[in-house]
Protein backbone atom coordinates (compact mmCIF):
# COMPACT_ATOMS: atom_id res chain seq x y z
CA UNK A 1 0.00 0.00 0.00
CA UNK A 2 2.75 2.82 0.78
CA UNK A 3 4.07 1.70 -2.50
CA UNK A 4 0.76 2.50 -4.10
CA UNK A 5 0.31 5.67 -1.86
CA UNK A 6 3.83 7.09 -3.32
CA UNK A 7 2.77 6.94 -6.76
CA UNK A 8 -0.83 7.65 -6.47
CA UNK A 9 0.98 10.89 -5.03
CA UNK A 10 3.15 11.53 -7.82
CA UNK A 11 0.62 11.36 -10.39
CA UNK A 12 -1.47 13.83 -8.20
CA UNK A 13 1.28 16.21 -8.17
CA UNK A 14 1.18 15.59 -12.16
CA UNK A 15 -2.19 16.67 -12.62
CA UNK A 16 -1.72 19.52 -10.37
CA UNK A 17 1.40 20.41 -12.51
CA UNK A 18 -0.54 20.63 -15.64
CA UNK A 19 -3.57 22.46 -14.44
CA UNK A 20 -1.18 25.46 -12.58
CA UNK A 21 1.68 25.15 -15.05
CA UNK A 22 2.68 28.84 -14.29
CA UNK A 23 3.48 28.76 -10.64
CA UNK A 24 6.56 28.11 -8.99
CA UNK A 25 7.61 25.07 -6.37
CA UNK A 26 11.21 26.55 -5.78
CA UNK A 27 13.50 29.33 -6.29
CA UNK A 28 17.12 28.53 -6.52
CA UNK A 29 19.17 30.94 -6.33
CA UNK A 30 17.27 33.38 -7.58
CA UNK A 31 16.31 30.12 -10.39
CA UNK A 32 12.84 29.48 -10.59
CA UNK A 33 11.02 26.11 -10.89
CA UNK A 34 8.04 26.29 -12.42
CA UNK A 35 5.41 23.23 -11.57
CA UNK A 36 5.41 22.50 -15.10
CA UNK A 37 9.25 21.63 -15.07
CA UNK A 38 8.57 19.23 -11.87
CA UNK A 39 6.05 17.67 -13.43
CA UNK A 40 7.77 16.51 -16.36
CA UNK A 41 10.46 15.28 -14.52
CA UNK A 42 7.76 13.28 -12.46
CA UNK A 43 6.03 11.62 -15.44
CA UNK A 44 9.19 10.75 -16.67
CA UNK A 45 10.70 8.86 -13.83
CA UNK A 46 7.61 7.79 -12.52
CA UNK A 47 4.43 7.63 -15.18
CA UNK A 48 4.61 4.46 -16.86
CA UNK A 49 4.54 2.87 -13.68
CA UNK A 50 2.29 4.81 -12.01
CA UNK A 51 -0.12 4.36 -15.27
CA UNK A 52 0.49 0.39 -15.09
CA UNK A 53 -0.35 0.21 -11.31
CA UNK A 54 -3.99 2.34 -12.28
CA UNK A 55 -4.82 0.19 -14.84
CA UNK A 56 -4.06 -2.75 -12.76
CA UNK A 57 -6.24 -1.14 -9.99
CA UNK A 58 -8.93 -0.20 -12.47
CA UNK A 59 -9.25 -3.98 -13.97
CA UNK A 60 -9.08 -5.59 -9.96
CA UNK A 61 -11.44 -3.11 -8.38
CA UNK A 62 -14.03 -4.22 -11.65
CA UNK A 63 -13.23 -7.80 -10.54
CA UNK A 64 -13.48 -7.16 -6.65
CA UNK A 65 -17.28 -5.37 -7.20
CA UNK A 66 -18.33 -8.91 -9.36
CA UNK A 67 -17.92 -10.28 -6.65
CA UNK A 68 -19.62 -7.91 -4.26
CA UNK A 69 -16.10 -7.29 -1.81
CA UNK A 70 -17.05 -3.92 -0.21
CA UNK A 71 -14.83 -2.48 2.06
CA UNK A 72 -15.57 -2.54 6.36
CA UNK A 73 -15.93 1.35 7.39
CA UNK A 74 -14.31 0.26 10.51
CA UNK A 75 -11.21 -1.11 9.21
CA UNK A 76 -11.08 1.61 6.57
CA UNK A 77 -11.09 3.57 9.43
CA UNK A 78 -8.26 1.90 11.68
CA UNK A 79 -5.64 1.57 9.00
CA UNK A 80 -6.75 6.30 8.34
CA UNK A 81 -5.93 6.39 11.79
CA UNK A 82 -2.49 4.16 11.90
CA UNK A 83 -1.66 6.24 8.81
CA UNK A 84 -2.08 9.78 10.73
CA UNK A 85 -0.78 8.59 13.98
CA UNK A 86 2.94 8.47 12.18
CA UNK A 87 2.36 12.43 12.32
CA UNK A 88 3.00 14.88 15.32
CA UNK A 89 -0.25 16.18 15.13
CA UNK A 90 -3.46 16.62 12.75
CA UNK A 91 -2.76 19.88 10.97
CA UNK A 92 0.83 17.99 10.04
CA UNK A 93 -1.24 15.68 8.71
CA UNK A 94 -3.40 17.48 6.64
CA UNK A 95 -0.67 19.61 5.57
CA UNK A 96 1.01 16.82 4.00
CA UNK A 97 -1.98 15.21 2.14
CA UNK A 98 -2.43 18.92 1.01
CA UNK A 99 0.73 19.64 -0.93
CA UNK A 100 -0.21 16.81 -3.22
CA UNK A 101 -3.61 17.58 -4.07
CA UNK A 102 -4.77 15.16 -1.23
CA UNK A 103 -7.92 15.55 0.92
CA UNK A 104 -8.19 13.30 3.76
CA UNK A 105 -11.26 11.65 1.81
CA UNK A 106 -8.72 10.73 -0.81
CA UNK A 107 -6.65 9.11 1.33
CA UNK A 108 -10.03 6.84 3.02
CA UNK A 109 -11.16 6.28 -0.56
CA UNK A 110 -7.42 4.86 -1.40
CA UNK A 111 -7.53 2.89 1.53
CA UNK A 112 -10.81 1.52 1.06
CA UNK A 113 -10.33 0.15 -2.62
CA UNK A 114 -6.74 -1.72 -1.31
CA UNK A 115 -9.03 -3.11 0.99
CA UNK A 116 -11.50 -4.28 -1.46
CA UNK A 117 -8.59 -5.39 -3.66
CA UNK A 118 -7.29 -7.39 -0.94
CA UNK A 119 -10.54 -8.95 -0.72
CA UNK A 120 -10.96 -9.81 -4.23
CA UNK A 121 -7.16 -11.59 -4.53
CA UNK A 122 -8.03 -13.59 -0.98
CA UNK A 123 -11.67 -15.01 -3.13
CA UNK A 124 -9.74 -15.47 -6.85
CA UNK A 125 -7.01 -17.17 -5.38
CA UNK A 126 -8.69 -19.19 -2.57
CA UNK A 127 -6.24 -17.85 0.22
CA UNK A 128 -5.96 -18.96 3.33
CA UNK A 129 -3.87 -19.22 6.04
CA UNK A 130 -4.59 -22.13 8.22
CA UNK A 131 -3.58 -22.81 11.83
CA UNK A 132 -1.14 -25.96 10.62
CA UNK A 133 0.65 -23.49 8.51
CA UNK A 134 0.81 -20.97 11.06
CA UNK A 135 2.58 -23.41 13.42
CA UNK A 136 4.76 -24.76 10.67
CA UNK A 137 5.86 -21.63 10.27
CA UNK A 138 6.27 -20.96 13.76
CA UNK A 139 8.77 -23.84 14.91
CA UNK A 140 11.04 -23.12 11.71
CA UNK A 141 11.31 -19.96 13.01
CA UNK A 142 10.93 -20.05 16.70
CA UNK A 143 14.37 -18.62 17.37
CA UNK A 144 13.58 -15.14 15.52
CA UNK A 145 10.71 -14.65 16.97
CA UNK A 146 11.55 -14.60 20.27
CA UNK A 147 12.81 -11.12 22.05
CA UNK A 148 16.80 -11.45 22.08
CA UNK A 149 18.67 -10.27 25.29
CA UNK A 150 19.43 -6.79 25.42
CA UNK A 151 21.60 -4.37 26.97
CA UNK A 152 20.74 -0.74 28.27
CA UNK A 153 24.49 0.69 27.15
CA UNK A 154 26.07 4.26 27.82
CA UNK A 155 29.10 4.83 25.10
CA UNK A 156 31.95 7.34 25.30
CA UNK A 157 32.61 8.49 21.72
CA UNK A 158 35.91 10.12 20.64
CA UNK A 159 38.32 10.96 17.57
CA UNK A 160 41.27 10.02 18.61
CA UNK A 161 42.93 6.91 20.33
CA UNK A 162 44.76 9.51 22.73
CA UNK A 163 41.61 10.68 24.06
CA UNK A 164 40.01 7.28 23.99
CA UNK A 165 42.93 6.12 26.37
CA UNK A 166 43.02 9.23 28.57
CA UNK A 167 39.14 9.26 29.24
CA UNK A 168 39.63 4.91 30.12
CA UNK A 169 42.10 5.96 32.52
CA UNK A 170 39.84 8.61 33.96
CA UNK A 171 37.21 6.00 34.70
CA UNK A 172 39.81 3.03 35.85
CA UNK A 173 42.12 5.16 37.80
CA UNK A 174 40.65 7.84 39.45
CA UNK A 175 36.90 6.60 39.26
CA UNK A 176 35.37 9.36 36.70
CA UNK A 177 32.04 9.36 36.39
CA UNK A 178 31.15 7.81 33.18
CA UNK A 179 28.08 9.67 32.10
CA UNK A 180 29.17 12.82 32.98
CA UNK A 181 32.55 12.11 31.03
CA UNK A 182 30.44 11.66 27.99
CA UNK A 183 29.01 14.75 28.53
CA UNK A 184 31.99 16.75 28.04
CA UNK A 185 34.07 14.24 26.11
CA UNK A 186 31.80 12.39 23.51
CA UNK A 187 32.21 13.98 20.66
CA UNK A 188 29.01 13.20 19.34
CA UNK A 189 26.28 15.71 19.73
CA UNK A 190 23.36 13.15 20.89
CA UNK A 191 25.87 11.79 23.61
CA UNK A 192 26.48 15.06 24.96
CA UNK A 193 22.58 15.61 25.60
CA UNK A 194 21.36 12.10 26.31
CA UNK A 195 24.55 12.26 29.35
CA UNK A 196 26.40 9.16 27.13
CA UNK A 197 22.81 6.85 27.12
CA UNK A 198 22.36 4.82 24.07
CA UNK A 199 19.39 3.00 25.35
CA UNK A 200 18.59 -0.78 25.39
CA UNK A 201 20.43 -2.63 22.19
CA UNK A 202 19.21 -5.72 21.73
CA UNK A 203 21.51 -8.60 20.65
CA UNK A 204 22.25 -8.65 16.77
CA UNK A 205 22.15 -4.98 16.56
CA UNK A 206 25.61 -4.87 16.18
CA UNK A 207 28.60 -6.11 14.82
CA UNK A 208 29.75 -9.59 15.89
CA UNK A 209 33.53 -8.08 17.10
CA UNK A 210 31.87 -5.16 19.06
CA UNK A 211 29.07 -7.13 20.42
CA UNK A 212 30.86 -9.93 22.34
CA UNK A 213 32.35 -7.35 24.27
CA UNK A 214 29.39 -5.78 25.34
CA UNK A 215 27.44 -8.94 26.07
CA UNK A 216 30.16 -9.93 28.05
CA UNK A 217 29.19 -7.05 30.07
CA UNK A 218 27.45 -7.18 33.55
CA UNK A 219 25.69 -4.48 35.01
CA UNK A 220 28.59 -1.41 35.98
CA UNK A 221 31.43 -2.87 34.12
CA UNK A 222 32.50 -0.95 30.94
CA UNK A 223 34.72 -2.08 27.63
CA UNK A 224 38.51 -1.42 27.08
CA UNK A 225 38.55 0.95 24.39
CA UNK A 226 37.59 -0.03 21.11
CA UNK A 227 37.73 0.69 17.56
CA UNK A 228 33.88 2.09 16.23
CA UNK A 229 33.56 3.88 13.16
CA UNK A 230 35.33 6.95 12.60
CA UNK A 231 36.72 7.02 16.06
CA UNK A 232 37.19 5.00 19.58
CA UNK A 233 34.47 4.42 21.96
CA UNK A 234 34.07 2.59 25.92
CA UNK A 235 30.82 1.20 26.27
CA UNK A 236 29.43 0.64 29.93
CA UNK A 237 26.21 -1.89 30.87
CA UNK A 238 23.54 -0.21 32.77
CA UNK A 239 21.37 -2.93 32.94
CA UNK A 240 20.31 -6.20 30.93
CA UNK A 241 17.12 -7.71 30.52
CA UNK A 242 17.06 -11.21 29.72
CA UNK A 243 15.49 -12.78 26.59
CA UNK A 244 12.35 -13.84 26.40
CA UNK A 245 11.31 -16.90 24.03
CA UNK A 246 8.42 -16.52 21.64
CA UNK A 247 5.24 -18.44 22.71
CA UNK A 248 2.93 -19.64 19.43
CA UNK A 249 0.03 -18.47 21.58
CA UNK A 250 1.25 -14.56 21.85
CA UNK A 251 2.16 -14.65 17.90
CA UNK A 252 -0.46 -16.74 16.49
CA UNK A 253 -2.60 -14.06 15.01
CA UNK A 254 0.01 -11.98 13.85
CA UNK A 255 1.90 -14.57 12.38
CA UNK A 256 -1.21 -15.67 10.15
CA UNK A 257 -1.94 -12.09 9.06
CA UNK A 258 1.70 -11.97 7.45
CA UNK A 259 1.42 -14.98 6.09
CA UNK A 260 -2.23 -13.94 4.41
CA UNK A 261 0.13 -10.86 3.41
CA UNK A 262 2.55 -12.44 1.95
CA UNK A 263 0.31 -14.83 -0.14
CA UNK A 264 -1.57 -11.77 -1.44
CA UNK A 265 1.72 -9.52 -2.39
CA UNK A 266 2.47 -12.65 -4.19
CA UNK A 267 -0.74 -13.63 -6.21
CA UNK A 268 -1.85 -9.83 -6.77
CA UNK A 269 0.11 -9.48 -9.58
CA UNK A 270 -0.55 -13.00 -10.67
CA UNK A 271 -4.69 -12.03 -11.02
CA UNK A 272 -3.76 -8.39 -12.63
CA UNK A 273 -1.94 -10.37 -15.09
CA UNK A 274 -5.04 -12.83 -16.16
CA UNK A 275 -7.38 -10.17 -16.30
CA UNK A 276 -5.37 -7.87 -18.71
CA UNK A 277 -5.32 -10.95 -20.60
CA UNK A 278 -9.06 -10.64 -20.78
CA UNK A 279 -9.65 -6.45 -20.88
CA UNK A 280 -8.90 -4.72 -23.65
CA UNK A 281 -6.81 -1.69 -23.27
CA UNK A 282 -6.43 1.41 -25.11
CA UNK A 283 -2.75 3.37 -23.99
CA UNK A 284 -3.78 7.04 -25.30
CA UNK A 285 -0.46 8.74 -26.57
């Protein structure tokens, strides 16, 4: 759907192009850039696809009302809402939907045909995810599913070795404290303000060399200094919280609606393909 979302956008920005071809997105310099020049430059990167994904919509949505798939207000709803809750607030919202031609009606009435779409691949294609595959799918991947152990880590971040090994002394030797240390020796900027904190990393974040040292780590002990990036960093363990291993029961529903989503991504394009093979099309130059 975001897929479908991005070009749906870029073909609205099109059509706004061409109806306000005299006014200007940007001024460069002094440069102007008209609307018109933007949405050339749209239509070329982006309008063949954008035309192939409407006509594919076009021919399932036919299909989906055949077969009488109407879309549930509610969930129509819930998925708006998920949508606008990435957002700091309403306005931000609405402001985005704006500057390409979007109303928030637009959006609902995109989000209700995907959901009638989705509807009308699940009946053509006989999908289903049963409760045997849903466990099958569990135990092969049982491990991955699980939450991994995790650290909550402080770093010290520096440029140079020399400063690496002066601030590991100041910690060892004459008992520094490490947070404040970052403070005013990190030489990252989000170290300074979050006093060193790098939160909880959970195990396989990070590279294999740098991440048997940490895990080695119990709560108050800290790293020798160590090679990261562009510089040298100490790492210290605030805390740990064990792992926790994934229970079919917790997962179960989720689990099945990926699978259902996965089966769908996979046969959509399948079920646009047979009924192009039946529609006739007319591409207008």
């Amino acid at each position: 759907m975001k897929r479908y979302i991005l070009l749906a956008a870029v073909l609205a920005l099109c059509a706004t192009g061409l109806q306000a071809a005299e006014k200007n997105v940007a001024v460069v310099n002094g440069t102007k850039i008209a609307s018109e020049e933007l949405t050339k430059k749209l239509w070329w990167q982006y309008g063949a696809q954008g035309l192939t994904e409407l006509i594919d919509e076009k021919l399932l949505l036919a299909e989906a009302d055949s077969m009488g798939m109407k879309a549930d207000p509610k969930e129509v709803e819930t998925r708006f809402s998920s949508l606008a809750a990435n957002y700091a607030d309403k306005d931000q919202f609405e402001k985005n939907l704006k500057s390409v031609g979007w109303s928030t009606e637009d959006l609902r009435g995109l989000i209700s045909r995907q959901l009638r779409i989705r509807a009308a691949v699940i009946a053509a294609k006989k999908l289903a995810v049963t409760d045997e595959d849903t466990k099958a799918f569990f135990d092969k991947n049982k491990e991955k599913l699980g939450t991994p152990e995790s650290i909550k880590l402080s770093q010290i971040f520096v440029n140079t070795k020399a400063e690496a090994d002066e601030a590991y002394e100041l910690i060892s030797s004459v008992g520094a404290d490490f947070s404040k240390l970052s403070t005013v020796k990190s030489a990252d900027a989000n170290l300074k303000k979050n006093n060193g904190s790098l939160g909880y990393i959970s195990k396989g974040m990070l590279v294999p060399e740098i991440e048997k040292e940490i895990f080695a780590l119990q709560p108050g002990q800290y790293t020798k200094v160590l090679a990261t990036g562009n510089g040298y960093s100490i790492f210290k363990a605030e805390e740990r919280k064990p792992g926790k291993e994934a229970t079919f029961d917790a997962v179960k529903e989720e689990l099945k609606t990926a699978l259902l989503n996965q089966a769908i991504t996979q046969k959509l394009p399948e079920l646009a393909a047979e009924l192009r093979q039946k529609a006739k099309i007319e591409i207008i130059k």
